[in-house]
C-alpha atoms as a PDB file:
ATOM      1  CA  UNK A   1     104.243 -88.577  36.123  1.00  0.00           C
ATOM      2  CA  UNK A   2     103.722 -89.422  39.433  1.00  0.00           C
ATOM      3  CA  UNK A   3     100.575 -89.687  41.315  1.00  0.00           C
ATOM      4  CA  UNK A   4     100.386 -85.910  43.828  1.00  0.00           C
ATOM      5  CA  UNK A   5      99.145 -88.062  46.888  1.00  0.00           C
ATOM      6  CA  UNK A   6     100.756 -91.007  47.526  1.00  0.00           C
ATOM      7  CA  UNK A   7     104.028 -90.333  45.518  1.00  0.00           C
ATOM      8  CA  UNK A   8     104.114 -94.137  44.325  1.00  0.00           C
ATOM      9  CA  UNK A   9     102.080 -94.759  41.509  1.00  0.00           C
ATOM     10  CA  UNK A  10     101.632 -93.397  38.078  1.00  0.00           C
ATOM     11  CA  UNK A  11      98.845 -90.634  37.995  1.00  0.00           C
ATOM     12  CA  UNK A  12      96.505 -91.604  35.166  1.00  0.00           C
ATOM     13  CA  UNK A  13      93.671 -88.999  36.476  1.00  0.00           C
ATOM     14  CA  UNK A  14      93.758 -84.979  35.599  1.00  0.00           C
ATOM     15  CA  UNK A  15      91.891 -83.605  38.381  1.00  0.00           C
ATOM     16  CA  UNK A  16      91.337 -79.627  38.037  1.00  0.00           C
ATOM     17  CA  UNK A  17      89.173 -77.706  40.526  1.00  0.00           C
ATOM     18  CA  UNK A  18      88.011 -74.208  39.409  1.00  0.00           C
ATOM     19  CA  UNK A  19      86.874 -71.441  41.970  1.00  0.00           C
ATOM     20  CA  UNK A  20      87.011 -67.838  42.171  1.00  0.00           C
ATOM     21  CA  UNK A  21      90.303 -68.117  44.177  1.00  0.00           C
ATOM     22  CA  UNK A  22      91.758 -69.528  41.478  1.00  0.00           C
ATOM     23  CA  UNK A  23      92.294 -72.871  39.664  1.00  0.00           C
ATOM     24  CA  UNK A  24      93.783 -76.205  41.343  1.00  0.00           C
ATOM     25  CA  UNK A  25      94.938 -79.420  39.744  1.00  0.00           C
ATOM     26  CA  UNK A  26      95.879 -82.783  40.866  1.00  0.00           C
ATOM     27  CA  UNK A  27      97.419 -85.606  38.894  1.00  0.00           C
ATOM     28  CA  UNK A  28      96.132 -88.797  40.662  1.00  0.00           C
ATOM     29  CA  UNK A  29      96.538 -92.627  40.660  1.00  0.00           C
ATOM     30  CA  UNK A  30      93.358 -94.841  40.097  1.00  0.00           C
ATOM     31  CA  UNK A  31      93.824 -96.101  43.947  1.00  0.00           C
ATOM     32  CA  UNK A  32      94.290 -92.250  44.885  1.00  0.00           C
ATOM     33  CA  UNK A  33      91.353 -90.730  42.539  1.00  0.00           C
ATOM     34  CA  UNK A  34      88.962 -93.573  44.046  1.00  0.00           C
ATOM     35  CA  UNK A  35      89.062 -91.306  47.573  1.00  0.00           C
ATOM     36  CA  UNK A  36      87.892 -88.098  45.884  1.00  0.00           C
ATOM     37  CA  UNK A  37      85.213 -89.479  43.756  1.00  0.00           C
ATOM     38  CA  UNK A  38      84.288 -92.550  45.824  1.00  0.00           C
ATOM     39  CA  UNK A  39      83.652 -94.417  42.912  1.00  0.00           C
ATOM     40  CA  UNK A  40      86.996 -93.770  39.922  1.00  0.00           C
ATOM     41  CA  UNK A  41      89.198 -96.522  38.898  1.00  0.00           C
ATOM     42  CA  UNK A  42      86.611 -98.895  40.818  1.00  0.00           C
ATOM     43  CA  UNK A  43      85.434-102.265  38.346  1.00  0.00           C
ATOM     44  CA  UNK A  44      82.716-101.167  36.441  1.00  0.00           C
ATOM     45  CA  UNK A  45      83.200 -97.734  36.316  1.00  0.00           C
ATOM     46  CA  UNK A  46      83.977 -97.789  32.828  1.00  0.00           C
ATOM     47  CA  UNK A  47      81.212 -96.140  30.763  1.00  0.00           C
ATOM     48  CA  UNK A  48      81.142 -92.968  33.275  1.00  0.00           C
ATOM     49  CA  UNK A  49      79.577 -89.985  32.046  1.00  0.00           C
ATOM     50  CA  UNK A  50      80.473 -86.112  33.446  1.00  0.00           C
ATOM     51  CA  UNK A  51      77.028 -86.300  35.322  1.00  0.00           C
ATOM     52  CA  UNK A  52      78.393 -89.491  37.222  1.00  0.00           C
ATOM     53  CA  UNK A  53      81.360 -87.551  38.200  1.00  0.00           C
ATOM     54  CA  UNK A  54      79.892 -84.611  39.296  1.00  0.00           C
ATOM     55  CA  UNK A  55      77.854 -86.454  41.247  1.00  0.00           C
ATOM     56  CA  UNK A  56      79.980 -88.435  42.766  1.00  0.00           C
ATOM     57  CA  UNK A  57      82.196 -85.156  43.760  1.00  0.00           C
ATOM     58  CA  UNK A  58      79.585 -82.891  44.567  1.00  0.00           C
ATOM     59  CA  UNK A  59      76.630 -85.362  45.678  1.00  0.00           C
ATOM     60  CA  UNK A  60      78.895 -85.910  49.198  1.00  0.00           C
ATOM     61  CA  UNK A  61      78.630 -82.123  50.067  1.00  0.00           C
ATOM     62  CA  UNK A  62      75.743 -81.149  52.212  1.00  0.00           C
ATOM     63  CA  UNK A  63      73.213 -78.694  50.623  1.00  0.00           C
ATOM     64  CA  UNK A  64      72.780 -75.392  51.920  1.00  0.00           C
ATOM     65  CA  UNK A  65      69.727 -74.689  53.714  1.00  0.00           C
ATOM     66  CA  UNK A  66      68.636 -72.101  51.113  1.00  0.00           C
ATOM     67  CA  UNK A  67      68.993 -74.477  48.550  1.00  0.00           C
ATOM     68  CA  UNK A  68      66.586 -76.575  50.255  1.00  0.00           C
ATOM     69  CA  UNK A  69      64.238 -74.003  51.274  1.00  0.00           C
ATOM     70  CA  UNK A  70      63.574 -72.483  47.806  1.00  0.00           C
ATOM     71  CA  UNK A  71      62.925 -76.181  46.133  1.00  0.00           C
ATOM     72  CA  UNK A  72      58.869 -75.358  45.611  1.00  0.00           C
ATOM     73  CA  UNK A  73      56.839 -78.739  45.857  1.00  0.00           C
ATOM     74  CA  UNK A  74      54.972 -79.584  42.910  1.00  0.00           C
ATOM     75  CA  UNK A  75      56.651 -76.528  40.995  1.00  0.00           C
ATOM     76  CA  UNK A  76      56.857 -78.162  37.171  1.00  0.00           C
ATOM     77  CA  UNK A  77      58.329 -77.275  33.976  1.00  0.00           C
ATOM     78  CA  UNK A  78      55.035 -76.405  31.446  1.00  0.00           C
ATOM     79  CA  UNK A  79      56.924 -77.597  28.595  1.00  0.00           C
ATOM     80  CA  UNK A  80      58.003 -80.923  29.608  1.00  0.00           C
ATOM     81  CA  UNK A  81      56.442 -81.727  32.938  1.00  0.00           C
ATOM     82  CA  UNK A  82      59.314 -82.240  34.853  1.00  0.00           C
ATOM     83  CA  UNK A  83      59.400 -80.789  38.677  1.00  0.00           C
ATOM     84  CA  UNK A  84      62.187 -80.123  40.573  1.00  0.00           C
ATOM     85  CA  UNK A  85      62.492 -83.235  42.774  1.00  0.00           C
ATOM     86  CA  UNK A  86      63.174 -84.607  39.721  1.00  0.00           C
ATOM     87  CA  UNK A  87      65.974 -82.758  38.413  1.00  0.00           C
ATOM     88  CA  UNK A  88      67.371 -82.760  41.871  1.00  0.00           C
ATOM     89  CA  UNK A  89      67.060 -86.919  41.625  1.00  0.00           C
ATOM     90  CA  UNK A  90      68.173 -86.828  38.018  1.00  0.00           C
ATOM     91  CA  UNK A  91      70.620 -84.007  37.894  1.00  0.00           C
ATOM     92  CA  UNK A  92      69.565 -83.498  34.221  1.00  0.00           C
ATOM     93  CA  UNK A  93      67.106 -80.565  33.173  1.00  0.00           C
ATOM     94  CA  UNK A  94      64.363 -81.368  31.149  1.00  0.00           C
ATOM     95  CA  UNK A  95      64.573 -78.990  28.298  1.00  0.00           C
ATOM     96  CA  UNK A  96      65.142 -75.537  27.988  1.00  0.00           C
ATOM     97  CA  UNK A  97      62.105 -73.769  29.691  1.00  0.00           C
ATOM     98  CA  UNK A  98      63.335 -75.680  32.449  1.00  0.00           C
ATOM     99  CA  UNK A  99      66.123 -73.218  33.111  1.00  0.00           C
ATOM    100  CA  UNK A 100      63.358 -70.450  33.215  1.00  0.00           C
ATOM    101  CA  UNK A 101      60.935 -72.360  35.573  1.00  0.00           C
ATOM    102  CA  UNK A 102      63.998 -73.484  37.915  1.00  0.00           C
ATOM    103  CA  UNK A 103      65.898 -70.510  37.747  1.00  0.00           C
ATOM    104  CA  UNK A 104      65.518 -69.271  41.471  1.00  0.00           C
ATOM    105  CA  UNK A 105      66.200 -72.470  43.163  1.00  0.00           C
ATOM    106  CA  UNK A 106      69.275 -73.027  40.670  1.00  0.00           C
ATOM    107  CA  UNK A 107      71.032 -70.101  41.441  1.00  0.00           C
ATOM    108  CA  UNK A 108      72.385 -71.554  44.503  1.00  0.00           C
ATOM    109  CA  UNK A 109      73.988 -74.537  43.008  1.00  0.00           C
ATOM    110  CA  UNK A 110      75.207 -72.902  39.398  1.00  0.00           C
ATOM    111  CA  UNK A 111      76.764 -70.568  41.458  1.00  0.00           C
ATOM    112  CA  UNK A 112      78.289 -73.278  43.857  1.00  0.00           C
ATOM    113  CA  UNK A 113      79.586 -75.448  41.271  1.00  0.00           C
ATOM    114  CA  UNK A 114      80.613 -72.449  38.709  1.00  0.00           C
ATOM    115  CA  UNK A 115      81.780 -69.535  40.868  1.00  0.00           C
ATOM    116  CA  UNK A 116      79.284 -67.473  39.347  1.00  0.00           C
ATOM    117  CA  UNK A 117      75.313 -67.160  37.920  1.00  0.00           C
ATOM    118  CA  UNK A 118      76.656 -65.810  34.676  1.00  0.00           C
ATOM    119  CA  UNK A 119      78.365 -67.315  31.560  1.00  0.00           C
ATOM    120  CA  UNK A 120      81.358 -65.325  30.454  1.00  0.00           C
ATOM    121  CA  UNK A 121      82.499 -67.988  27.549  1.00  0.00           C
ATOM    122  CA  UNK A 122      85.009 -67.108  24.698  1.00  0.00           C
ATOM    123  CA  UNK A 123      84.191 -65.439  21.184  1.00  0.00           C
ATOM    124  CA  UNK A 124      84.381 -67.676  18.038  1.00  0.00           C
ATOM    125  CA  UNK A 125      87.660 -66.599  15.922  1.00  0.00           C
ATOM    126  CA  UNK A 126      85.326 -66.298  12.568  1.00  0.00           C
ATOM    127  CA  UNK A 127      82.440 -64.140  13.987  1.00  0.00           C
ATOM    128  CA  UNK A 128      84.326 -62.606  16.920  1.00  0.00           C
ATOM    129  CA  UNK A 129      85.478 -59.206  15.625  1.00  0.00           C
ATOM    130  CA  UNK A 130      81.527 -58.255  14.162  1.00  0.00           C
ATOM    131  CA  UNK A 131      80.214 -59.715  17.741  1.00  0.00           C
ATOM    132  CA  UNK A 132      82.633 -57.536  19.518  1.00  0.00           C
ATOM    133  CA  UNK A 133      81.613 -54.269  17.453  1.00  0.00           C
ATOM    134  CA  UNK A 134      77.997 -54.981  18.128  1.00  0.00           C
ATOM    135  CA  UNK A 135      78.721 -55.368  21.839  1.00  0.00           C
ATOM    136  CA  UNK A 136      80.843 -52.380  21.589  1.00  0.00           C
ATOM    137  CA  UNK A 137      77.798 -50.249  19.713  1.00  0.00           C
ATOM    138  CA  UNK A 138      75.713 -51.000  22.310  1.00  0.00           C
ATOM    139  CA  UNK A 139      77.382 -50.192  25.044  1.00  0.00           C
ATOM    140  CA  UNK A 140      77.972 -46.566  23.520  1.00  0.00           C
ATOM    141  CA  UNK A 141      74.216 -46.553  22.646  1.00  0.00           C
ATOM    142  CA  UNK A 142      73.611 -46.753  26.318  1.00  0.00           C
ATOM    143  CA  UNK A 143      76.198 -44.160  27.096  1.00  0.00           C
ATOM    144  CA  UNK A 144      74.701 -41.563  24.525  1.00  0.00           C
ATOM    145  CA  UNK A 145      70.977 -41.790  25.974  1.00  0.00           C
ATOM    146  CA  UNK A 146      72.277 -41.209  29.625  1.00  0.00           C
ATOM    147  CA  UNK A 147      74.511 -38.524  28.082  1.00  0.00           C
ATOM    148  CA  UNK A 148      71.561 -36.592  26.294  1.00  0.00           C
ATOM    149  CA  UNK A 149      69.426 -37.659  30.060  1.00  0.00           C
ATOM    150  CA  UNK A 150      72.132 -35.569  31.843  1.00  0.00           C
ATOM    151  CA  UNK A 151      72.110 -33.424  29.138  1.00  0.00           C
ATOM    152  CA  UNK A 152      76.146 -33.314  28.248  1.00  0.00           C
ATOM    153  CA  UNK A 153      75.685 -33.360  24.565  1.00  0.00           C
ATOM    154  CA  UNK A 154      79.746 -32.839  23.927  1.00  0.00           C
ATOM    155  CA  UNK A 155      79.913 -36.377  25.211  1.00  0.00           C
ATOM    156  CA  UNK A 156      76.571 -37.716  23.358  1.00  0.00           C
ATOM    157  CA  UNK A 157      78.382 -36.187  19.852  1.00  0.00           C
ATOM    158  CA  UNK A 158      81.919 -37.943  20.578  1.00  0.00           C
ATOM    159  CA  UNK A 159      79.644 -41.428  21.530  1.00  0.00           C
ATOM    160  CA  UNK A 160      77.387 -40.989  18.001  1.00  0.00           C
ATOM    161  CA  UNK A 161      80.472 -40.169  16.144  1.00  0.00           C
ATOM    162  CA  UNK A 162      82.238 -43.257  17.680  1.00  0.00           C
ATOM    163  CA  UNK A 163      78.636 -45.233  16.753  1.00  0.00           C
ATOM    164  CA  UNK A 164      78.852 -44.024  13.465  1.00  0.00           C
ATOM    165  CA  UNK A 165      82.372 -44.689  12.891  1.00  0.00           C
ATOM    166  CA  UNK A 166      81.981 -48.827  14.387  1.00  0.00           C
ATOM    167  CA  UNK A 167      78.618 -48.952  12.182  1.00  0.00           C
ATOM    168  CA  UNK A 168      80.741 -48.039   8.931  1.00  0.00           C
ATOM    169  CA  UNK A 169      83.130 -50.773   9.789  1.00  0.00           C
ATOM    170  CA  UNK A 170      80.490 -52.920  10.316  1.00  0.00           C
ATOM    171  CA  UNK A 171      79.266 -52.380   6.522  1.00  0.00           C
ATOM    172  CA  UNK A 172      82.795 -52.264   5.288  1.00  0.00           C
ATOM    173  CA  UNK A 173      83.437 -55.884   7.212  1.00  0.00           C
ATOM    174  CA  UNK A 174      79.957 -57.160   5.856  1.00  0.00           C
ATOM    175  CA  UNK A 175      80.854 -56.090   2.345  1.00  0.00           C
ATOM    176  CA  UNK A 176      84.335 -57.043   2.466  1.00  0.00           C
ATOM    177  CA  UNK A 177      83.120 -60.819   3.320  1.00  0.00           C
ATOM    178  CA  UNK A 178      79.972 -60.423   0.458  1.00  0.00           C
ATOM    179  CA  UNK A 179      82.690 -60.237  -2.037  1.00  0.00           C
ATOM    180  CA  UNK A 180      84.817 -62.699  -0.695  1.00  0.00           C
ATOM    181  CA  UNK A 181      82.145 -65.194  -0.662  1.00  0.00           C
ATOM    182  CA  UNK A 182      80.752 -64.184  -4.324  1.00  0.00           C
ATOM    183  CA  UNK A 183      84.465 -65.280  -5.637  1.00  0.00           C
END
């Protein structure tokens, strides 16, 4: 396949760019791929991790003033000690409090790089139907206390039936893999 820009070479380089607008790829030479990252298919770019990339794509871009302004001096992680200037220099968190004690002055930047501040990821195959119930008897346990709030029980008995119902299939699923496992 050739390379996308310059038409000449073979594209070695899978470039895809996610955004809320939709997704974009590019198949690009070394020569080609060198421009966007300013630093693929260069000598001694061999050992490259995803944080060198990213960094090399998205360390370019200016930040946005808000981003700046909400970066807290001397603000530190009380698990491992790490501040913000660090993670900013590093691009690496810490540990996992750090996502608590950063949260506000991440926002900016997960949502710049992601689209979005939320994960939305996919369900495993092998626990994805009795993940999906649960979500689904939740979201119906919500329903029935704003129901019985507003006081329109018809609705509250259709959503405990339908809770009951999903909660017996639940058992019958849990069950049905007890024996399978026990053989």
């Amino acid at each position: 396949m050739l390379c996308d820009d310059c038409h000449k070479n073979e594209a070695h380089i899978h470039i895809r760019q996610v955004s809320p607008e939709g997704s974009f790829d590019k198949n690009l030479c070394e020569q080609c791929a060198a421009k966007y990252g300013g630093f693929l298919g260069q000598p001694g770019t061999e050992n490259l991790t995803v944080h060198d990339l990213l960094k090399g794509i998205f360390g370019s871009l200016p930040r946005p003033k808000a981003e700046e302004e909400t970066a807290v001096p001397g603000l530190a992680c009380p698990n491992c000690g790490m501040t913000y200037q660090d993670f900013v220099r590093s691009g690496r968190i810490g540990c996992g409090v750090c996502y608590d004690t950063f949260r506000e002055q991440m926002a900016p930047l997960l949502t710049r790089i992601h689209g979005s501040r939320t994960h939305s990821g996919k369900i495993p195959r092998r626990s994805g139907g009795v993940l999906v119930t649960r979500h689904e008897i939740a979201v119906l346990k919500e329903k029935l206390e704003a129901a019985v709030k507003r006081e329109e029980y018809e609705k509250a008995a259709r959503y405990r039936d339908e809770i009951r119902a999903l909660e017996q299939q639940l058992a019958a699923e849990k069950k049905e893999a007890a024996d399978h496992a026990g053989q």
